[in-house]
C-alpha atoms as a PDB file:
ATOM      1  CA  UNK A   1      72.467 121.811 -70.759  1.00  0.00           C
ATOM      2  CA  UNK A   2      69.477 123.160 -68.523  1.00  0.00           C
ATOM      3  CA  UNK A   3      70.839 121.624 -65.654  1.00  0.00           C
ATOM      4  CA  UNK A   4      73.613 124.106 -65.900  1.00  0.00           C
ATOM      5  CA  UNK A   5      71.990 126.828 -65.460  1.00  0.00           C
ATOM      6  CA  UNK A   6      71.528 127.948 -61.833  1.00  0.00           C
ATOM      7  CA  UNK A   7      67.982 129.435 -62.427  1.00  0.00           C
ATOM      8  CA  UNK A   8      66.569 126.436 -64.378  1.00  0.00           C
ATOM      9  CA  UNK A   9      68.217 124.299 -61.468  1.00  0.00           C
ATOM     10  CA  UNK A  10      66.923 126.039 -58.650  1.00  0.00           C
ATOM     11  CA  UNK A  11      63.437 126.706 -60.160  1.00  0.00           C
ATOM     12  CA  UNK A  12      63.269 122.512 -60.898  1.00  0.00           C
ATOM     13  CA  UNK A  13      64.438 122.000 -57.357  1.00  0.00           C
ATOM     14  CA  UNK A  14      61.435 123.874 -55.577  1.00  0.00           C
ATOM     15  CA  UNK A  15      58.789 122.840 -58.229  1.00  0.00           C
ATOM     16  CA  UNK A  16      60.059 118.946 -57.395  1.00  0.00           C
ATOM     17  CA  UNK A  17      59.594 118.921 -53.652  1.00  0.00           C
ATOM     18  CA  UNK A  18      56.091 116.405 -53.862  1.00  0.00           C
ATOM     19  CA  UNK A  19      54.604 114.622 -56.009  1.00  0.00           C
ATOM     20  CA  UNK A  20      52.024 116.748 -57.220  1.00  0.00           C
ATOM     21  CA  UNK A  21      54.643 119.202 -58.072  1.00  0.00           C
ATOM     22  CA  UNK A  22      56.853 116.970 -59.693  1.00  0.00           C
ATOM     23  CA  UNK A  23      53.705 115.853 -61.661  1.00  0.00           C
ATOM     24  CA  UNK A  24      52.969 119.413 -62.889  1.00  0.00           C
ATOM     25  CA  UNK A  25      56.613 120.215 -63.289  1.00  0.00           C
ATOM     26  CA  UNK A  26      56.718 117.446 -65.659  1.00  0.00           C
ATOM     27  CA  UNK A  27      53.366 118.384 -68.003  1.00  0.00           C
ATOM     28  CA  UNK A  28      54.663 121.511 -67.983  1.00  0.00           C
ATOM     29  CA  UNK A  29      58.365 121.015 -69.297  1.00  0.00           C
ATOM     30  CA  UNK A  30      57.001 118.623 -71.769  1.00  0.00           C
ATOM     31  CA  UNK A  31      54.929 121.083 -73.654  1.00  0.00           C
ATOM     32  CA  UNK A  32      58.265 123.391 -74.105  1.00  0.00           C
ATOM     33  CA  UNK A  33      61.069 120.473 -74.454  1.00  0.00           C
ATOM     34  CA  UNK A  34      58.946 117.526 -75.321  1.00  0.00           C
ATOM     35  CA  UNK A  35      58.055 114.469 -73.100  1.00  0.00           C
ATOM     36  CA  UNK A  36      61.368 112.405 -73.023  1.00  0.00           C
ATOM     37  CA  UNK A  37      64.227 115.310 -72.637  1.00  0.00           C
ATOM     38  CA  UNK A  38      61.777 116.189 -69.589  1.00  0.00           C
ATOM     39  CA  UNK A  39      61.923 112.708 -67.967  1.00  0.00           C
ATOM     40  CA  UNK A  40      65.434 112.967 -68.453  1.00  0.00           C
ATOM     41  CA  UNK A  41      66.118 116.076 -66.871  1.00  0.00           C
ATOM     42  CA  UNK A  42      63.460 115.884 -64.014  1.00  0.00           C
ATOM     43  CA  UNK A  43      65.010 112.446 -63.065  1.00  0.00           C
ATOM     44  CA  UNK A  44      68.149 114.384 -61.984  1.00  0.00           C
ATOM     45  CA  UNK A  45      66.245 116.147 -59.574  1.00  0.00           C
ATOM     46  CA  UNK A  46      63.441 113.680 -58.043  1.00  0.00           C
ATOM     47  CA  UNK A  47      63.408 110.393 -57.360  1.00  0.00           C
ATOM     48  CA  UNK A  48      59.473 110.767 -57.629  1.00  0.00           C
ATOM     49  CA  UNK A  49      60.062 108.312 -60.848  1.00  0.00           C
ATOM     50  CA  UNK A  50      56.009 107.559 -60.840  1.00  0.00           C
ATOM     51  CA  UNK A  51      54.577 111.210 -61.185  1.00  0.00           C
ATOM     52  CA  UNK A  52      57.400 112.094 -63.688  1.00  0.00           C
ATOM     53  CA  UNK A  53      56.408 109.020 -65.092  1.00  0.00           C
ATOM     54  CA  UNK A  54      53.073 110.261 -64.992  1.00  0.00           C
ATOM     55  CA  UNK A  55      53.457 114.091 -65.795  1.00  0.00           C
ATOM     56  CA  UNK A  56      55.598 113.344 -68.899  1.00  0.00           C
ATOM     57  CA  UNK A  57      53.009 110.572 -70.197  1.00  0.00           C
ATOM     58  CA  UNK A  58      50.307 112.976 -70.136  1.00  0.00           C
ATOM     59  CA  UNK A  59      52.015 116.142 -70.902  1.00  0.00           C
ATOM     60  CA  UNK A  60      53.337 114.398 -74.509  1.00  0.00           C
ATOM     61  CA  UNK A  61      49.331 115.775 -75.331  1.00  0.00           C
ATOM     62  CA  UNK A  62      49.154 119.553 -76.024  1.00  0.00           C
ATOM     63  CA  UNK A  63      51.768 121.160 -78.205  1.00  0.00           C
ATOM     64  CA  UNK A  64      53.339 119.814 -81.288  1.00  0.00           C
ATOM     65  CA  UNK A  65      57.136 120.110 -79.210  1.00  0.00           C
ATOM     66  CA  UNK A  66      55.379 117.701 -76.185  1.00  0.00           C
ATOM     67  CA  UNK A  67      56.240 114.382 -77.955  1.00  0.00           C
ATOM     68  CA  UNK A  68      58.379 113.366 -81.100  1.00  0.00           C
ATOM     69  CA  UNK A  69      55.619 111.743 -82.253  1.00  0.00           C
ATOM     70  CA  UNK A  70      53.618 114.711 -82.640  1.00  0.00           C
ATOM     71  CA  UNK A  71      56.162 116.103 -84.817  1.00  0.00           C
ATOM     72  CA  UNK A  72      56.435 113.590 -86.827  1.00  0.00           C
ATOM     73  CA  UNK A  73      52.723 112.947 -87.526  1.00  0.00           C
ATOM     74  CA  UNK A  74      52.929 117.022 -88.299  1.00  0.00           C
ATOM     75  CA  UNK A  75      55.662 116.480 -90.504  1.00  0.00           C
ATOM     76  CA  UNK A  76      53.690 113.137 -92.593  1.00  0.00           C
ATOM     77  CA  UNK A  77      50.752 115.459 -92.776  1.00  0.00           C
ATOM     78  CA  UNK A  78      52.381 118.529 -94.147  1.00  0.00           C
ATOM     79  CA  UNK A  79      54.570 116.610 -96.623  1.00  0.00           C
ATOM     80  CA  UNK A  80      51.787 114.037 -97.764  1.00  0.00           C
ATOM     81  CA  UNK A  81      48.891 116.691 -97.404  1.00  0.00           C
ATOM     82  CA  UNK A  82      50.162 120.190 -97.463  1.00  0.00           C
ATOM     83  CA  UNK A  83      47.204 120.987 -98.544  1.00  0.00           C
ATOM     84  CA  UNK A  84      45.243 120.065 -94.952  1.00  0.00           C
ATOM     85  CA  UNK A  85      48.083 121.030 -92.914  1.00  0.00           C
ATOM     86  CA  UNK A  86      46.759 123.855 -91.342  1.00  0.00           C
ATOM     87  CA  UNK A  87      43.428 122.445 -90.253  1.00  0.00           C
ATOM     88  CA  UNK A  88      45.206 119.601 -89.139  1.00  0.00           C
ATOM     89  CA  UNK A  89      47.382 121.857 -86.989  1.00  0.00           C
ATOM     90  CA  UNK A  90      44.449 123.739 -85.228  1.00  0.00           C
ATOM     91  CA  UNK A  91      42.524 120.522 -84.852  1.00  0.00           C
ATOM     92  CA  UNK A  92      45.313 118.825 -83.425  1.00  0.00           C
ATOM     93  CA  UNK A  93      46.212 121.553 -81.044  1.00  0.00           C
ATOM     94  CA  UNK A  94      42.393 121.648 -79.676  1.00  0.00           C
ATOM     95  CA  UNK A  95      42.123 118.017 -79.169  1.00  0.00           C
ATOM     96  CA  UNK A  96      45.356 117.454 -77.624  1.00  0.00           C
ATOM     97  CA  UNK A  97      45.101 120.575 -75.134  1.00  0.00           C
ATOM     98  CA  UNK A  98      41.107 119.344 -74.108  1.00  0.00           C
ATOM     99  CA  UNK A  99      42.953 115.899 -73.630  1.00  0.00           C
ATOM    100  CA  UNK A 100      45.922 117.115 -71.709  1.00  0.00           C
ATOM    101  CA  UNK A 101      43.472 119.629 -69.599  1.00  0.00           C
ATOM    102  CA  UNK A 102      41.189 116.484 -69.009  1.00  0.00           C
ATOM    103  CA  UNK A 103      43.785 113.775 -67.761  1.00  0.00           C
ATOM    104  CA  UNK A 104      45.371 116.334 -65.808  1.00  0.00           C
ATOM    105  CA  UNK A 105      42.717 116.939 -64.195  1.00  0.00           C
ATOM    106  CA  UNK A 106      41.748 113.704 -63.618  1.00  0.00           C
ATOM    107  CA  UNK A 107      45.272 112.447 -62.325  1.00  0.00           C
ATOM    108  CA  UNK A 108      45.391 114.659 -59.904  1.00  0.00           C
ATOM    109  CA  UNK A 109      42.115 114.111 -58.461  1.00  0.00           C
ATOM    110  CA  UNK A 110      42.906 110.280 -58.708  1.00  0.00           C
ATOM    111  CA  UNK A 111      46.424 111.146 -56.628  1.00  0.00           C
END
């Protein structure tokens, strides 16, 4: 559905033109349409399979929406410990974003 859109399309197409962009590009669309739909739709676009590989691995730290899995552990939490939830949230959220902001970093220095 993204792909369709001529904005989303072009925008992909200049942020995908190395692989440091494609690596950033792929963080970033994780945090917004989690970490699999991203390698899916940045695939179309770059054959740069190792820093989507990379960006999307990495960027499924940071929001809840990055990875399935954090919305399921979110989900577990709230149902079994509603109660919690809301630290749990914030706590997540700080670790994950340190995380993300740290292996980011570090990737790219390693690149």
């Amino acid at each position: 559905m993204l792909n369709r859109i001529y904005l989303v399309v072009s925008l992909i197409h200049q942020f995908t033109q190395d692989g440091i962009h494609t690596y950033l590009t792929s963080i970033l669309t994780s945090q917004f349409i989690s970490n699999v739909p991203s390698a899916v739709l940045l695939s179309k676009f770059s054959a740069d399979f190792t820093s989507i590989y990379y960006g999307v691995s990495i960027g499924g730290l940071g929001t809840l929406v990055a990875s399935l899995a954090n919305l399921l552990a979110y989900k577990q939490v709230s149902l079994n410990a509603s109660h919690v939830s809301g630290k749990f949230l914030k706590d997540f959220t700080f670790i994950n974003l340190i995380l993300l902001l740290v292996l980011s970093l570090l990737k790219i220095i390693l690149i």
